[in-house]
Protein backbone atom coordinates (compact mmCIF):
# COMPACT_ATOMS: atom_id res chain seq x y z
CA UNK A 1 -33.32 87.87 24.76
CA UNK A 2 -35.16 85.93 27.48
CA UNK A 3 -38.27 84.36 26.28
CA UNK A 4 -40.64 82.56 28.54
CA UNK A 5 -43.29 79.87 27.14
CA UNK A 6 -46.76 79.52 29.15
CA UNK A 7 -49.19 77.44 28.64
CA UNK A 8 -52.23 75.32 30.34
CA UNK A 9 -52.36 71.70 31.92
CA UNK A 10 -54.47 71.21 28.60
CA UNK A 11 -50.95 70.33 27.12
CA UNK A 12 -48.84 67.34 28.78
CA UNK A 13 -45.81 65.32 27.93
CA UNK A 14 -44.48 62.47 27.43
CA UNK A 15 -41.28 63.14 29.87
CA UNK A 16 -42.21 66.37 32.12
CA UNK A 17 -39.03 65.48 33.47
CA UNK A 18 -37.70 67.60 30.18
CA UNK A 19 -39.03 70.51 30.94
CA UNK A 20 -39.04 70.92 34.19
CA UNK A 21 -35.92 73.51 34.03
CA UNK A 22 -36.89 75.10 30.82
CA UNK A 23 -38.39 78.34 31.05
CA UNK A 24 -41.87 77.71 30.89
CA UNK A 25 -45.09 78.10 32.79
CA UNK A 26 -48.03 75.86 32.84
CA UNK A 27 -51.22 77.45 34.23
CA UNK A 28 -53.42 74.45 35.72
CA UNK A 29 -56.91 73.68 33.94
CA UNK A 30 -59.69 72.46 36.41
CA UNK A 31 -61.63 69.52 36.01
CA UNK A 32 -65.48 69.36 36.68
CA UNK A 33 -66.38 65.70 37.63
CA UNK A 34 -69.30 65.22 39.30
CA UNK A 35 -70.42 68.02 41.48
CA UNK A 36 -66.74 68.29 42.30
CA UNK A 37 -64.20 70.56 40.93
CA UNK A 38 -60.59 69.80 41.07
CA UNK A 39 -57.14 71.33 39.91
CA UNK A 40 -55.70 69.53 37.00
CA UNK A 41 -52.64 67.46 38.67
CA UNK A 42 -52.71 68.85 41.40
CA UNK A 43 -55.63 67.52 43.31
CA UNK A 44 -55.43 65.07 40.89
CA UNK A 45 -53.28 62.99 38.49
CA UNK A 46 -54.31 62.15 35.42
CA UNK A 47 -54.91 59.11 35.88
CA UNK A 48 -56.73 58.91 39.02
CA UNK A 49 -59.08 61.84 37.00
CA UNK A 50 -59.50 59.77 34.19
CA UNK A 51 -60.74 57.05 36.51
CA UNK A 52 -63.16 59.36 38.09
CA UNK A 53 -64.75 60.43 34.46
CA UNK A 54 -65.26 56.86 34.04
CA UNK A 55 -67.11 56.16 37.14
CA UNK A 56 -69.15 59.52 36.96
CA UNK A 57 -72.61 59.32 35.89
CA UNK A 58 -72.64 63.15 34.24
CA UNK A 59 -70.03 64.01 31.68
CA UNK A 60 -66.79 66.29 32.71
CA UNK A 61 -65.99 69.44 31.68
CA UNK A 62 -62.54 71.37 30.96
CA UNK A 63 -62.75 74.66 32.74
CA UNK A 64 -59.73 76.62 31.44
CA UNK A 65 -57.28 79.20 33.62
CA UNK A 66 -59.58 82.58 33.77
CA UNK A 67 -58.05 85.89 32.93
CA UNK A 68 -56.79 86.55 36.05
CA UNK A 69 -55.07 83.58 36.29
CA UNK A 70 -53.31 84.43 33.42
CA UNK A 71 -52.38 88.58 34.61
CA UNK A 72 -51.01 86.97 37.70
CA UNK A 73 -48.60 84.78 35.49
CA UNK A 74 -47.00 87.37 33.11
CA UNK A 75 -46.97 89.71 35.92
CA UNK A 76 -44.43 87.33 38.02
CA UNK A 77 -42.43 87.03 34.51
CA UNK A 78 -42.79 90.52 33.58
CA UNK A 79 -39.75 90.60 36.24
CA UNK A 80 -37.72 87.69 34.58
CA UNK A 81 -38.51 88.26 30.90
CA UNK A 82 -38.23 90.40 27.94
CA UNK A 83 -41.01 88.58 26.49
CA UNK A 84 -43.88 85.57 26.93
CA UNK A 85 -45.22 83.06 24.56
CA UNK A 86 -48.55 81.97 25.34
CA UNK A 87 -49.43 78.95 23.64
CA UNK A 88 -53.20 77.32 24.02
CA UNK A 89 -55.35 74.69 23.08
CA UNK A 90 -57.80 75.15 20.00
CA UNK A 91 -60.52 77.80 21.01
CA UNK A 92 -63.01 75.22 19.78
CA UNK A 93 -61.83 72.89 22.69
CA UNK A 94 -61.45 75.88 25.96
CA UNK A 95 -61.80 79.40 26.60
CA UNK A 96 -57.84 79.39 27.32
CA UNK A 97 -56.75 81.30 24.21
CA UNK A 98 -59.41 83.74 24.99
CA UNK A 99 -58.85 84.44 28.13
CA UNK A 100 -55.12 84.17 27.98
CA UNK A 101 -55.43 86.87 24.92
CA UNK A 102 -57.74 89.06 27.40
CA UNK A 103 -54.72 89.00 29.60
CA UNK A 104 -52.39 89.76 27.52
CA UNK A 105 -54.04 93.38 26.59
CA UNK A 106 -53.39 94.24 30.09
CA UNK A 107 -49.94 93.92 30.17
CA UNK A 108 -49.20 96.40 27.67
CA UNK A 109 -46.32 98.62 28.64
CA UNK A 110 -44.96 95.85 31.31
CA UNK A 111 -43.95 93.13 28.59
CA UNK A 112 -44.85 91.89 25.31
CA UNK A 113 -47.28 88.80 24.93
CA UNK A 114 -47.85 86.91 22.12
CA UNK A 115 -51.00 84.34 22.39
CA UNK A 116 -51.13 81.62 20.43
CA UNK A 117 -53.98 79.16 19.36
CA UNK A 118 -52.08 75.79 18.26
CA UNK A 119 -55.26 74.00 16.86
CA UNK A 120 -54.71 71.33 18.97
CA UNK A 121 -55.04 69.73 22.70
CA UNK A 122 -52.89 67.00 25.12
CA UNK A 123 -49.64 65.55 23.88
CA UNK A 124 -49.83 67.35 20.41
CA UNK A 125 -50.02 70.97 22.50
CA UNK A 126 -47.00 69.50 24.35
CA UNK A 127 -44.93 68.41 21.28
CA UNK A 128 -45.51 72.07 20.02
CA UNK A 129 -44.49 73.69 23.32
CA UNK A 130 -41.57 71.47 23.43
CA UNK A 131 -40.42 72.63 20.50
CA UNK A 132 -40.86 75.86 21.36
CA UNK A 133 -38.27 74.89 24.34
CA UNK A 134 -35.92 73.83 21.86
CA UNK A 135 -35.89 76.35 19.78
CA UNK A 136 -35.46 79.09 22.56
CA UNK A 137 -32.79 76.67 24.09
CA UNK A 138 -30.35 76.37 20.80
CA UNK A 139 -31.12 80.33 20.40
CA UNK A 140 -32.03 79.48 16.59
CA UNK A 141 -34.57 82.56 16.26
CA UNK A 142 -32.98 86.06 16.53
CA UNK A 143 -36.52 87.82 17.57
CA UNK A 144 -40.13 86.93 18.53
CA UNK A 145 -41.41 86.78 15.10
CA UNK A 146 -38.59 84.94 13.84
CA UNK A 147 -39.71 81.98 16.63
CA UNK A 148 -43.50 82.82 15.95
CA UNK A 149 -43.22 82.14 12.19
CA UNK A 150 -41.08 78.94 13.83
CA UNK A 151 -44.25 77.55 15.47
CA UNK A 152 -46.83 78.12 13.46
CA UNK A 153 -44.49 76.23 10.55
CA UNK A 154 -44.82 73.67 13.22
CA UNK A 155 -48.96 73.98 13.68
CA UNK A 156 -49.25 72.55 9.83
CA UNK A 157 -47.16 69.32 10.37
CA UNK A 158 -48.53 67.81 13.69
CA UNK A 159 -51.50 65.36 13.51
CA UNK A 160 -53.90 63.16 15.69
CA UNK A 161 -56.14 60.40 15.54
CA UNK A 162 -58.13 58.54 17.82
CA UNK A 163 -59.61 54.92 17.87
CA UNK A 164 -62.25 55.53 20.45
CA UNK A 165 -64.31 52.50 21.80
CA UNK A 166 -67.65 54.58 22.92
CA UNK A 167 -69.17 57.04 21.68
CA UNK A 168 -71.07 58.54 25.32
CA UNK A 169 -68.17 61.48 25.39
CA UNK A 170 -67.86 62.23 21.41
CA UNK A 171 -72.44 62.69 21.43
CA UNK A 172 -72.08 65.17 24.46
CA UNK A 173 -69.55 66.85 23.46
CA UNK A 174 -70.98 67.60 19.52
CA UNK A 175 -68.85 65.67 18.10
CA UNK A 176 -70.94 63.01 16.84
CA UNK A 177 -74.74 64.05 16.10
CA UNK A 178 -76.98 61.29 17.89
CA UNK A 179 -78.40 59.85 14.86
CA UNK A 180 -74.19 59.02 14.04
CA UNK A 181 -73.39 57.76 17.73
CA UNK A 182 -76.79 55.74 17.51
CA UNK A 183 -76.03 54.52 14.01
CA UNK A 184 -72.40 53.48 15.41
CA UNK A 185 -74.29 51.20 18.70
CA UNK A 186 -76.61 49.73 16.19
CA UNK A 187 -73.96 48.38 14.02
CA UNK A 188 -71.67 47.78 16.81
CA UNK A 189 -68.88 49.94 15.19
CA UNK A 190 -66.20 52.32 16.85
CA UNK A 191 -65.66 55.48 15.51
CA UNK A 192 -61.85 56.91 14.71
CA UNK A 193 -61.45 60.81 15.39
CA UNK A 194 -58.93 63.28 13.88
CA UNK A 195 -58.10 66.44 14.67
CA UNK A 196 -58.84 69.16 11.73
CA UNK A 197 -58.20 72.77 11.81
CA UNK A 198 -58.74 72.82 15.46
CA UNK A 199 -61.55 70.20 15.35
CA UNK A 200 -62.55 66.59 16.48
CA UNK A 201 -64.21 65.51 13.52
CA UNK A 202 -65.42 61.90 13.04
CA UNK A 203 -63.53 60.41 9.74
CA UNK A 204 -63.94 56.53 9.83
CA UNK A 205 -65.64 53.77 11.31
CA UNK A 206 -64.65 50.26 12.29
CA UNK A 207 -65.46 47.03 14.24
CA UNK A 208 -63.95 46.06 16.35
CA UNK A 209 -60.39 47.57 18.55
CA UNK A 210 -57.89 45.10 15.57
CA UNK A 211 -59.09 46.81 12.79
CA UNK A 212 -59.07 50.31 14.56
CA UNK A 213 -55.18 49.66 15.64
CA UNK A 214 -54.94 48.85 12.15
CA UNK A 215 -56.22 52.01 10.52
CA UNK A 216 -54.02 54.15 13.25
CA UNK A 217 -51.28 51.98 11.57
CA UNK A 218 -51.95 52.64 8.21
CA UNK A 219 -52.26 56.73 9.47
CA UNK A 220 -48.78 56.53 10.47
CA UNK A 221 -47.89 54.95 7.18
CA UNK A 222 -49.38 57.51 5.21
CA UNK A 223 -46.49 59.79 6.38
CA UNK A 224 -42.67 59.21 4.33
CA UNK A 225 -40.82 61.06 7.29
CA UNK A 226 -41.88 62.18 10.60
CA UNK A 227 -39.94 64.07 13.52
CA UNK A 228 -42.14 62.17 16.09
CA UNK A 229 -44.05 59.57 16.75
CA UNK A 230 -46.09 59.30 20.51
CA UNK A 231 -48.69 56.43 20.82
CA UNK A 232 -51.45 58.08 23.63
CA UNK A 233 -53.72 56.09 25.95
CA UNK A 234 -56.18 56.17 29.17
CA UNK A 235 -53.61 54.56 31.61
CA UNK A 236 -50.03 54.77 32.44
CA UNK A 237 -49.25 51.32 31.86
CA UNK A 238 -49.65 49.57 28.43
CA UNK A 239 -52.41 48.70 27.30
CA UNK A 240 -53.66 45.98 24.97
CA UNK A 241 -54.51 48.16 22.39
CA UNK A 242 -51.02 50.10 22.65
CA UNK A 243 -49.30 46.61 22.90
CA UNK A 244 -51.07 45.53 19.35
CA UNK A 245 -50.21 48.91 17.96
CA UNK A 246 -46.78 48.62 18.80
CA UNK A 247 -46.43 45.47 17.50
CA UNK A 248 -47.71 46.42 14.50
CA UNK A 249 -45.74 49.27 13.91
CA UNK A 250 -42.61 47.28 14.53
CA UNK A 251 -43.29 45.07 11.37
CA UNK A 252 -43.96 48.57 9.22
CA UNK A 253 -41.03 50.66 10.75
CA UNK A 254 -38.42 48.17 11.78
CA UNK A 255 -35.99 50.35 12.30
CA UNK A 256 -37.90 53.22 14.74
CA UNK A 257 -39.17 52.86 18.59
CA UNK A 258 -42.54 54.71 18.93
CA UNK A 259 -43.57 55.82 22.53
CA UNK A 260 -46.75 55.37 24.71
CA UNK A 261 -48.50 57.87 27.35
CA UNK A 262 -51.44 58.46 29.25
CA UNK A 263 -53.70 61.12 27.21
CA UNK A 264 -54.42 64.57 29.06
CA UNK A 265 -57.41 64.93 31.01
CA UNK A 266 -58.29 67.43 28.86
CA UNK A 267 -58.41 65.22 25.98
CA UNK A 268 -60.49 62.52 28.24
CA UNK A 269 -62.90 65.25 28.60
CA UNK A 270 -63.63 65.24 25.05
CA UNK A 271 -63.24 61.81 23.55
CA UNK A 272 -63.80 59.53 26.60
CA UNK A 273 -62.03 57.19 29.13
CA UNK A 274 -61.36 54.10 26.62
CA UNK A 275 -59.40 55.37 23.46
CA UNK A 276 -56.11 54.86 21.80
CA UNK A 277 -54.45 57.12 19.46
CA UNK A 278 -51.33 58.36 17.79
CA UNK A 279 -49.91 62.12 17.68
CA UNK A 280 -47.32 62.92 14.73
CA UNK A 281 -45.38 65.06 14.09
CA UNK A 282 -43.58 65.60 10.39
CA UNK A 283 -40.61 67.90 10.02
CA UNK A 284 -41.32 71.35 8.21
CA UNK A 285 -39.56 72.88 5.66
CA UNK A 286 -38.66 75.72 8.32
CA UNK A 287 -37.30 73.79 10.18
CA UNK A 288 -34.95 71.80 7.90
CA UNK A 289 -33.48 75.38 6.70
CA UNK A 290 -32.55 76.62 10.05
């Protein structure tokens, strides 16, 4: 059976180099900086967007792959594929899910599509698509459903956090309430972000960058086994913050090698230009038994 995964530029990855031949589709996002609209990596990188947010004086905005956008897509597979997996961002974050499930009515009769809110954004929506990869790849799952009830197995065991130095990006975007981001300036404290059942939600506070490398440290701790470990960041080279995390890590897991990446500009859209975090993965009972 020849399954196809699409998704949006909402998800990225540590090595696109893997999944460059893999049968999958990613629909580009656009980016709103400015007065000026661009094509997620392809007008720009993410980096040289990222830079942009920070020099803009109005905040960004995600604008997500409209409907038609998406027809187009599983039109050009409905000639390659017996079937597409369309997995999104949370709805909470972009309209993608919605508009790629609007889509997906209108191919009834050319090709089954199954949409697919993952509840998260940036390199956790790209751990979950490449797993998806995988899975089609060592032709585990017999059917659809069988690799459906395969990923959302997956959707309960991946989790971020986010040290994140200002709070400008976290007020506009509702996740902090202004009294909270004022209340964070006043005492000159940082807030850490996780991501809950498709949510930013604020769940600590600290002073200064060492103590929030050491809570992300002490989040990775909390887990006795993960599948993967990805450090995330606003540049492509390391950072100080990454380079204190990793060392840091290295005393608690001696024997493991954690990697770094620049965050999505999706995710810079929502938390800011200056943040660190960690995306992890755990391995699911599913999983283990197949």
């Amino acid at each position: 059976m020849r399954i196809y995964v699409v998704t949006d530029s909402s998800a990225s990855f540590s090595h696109p180099q893997l999944v460059a031949q893999s049968p999958l589709v990613v629909v580009p996002c656009s980016l709103r900086i400015g007065t000026t609209v661009y094509r997620d990596n392809i007008d720009l990188s993410t980096h040289e967007a990222i830079d942009r947010m920070a020099r803009s004086e109005s905040p960004p905005t995600l604008i997500a792959p409209d409907v038609t956008d998406f027809v187009a897509t599983y039109t050009r597979l409905a000639t390659v594929a017996d079937a597409v997996l369309s997995i999104h961002p949370s709805r909470t974050f972009s309209k993608s899910y919605q508009n790629a499930l609007f889509a997906a009515q209108r191919m009834h009769g050319k090709i089954p599509v199954n949409v697919l809110d993952c509840g998260t954004i940036g390199m956790a929506q790209g751990m979950i698509v490449r797993a998806t990869l995988r899975a089609i790849e060592r032709q585990i799952y017999q059917s659809v459903e069988e690799l459906m009830t395969f990923i959302r197995a997956k959707l309960e065991h991946i989790y971020s956090a986010f040290y994140v130095e200002s709070t400008d990006f976290l007020m506009r975007n509702g996740i902090l309430s202004f009294s909270h981001a004022l209340l964070c300036k006043m005492n000159a404290m940082r807030p850490i972000v996780t991501i809950e059942d498709g949510r930013l939600k604020p769940t600590e506070k600290v002073r200064n960058r060492v103590q929030g490398m050491q809570w992300l440290v002490e989040f990775v701790s909390e887990f006795q086994n993960f599948e993967d470990v990805l450090i995330v960041q606003p540049r492509s080279y390391m950072t100080n913050e990454t380079r204190l995390l990793l060392d840091r890590l290295a005393l608690q897991f001696p024997d493991k090698f954690f990697r770094y990446a620049i965050y999505s500009s999706s995710v810079a859209t929502l938390i800011g230009c200056d943040a660190t975090g960690v995306i992890v993965m755990e391995p699911d009972s599913y999983t283990r038994l197949s």
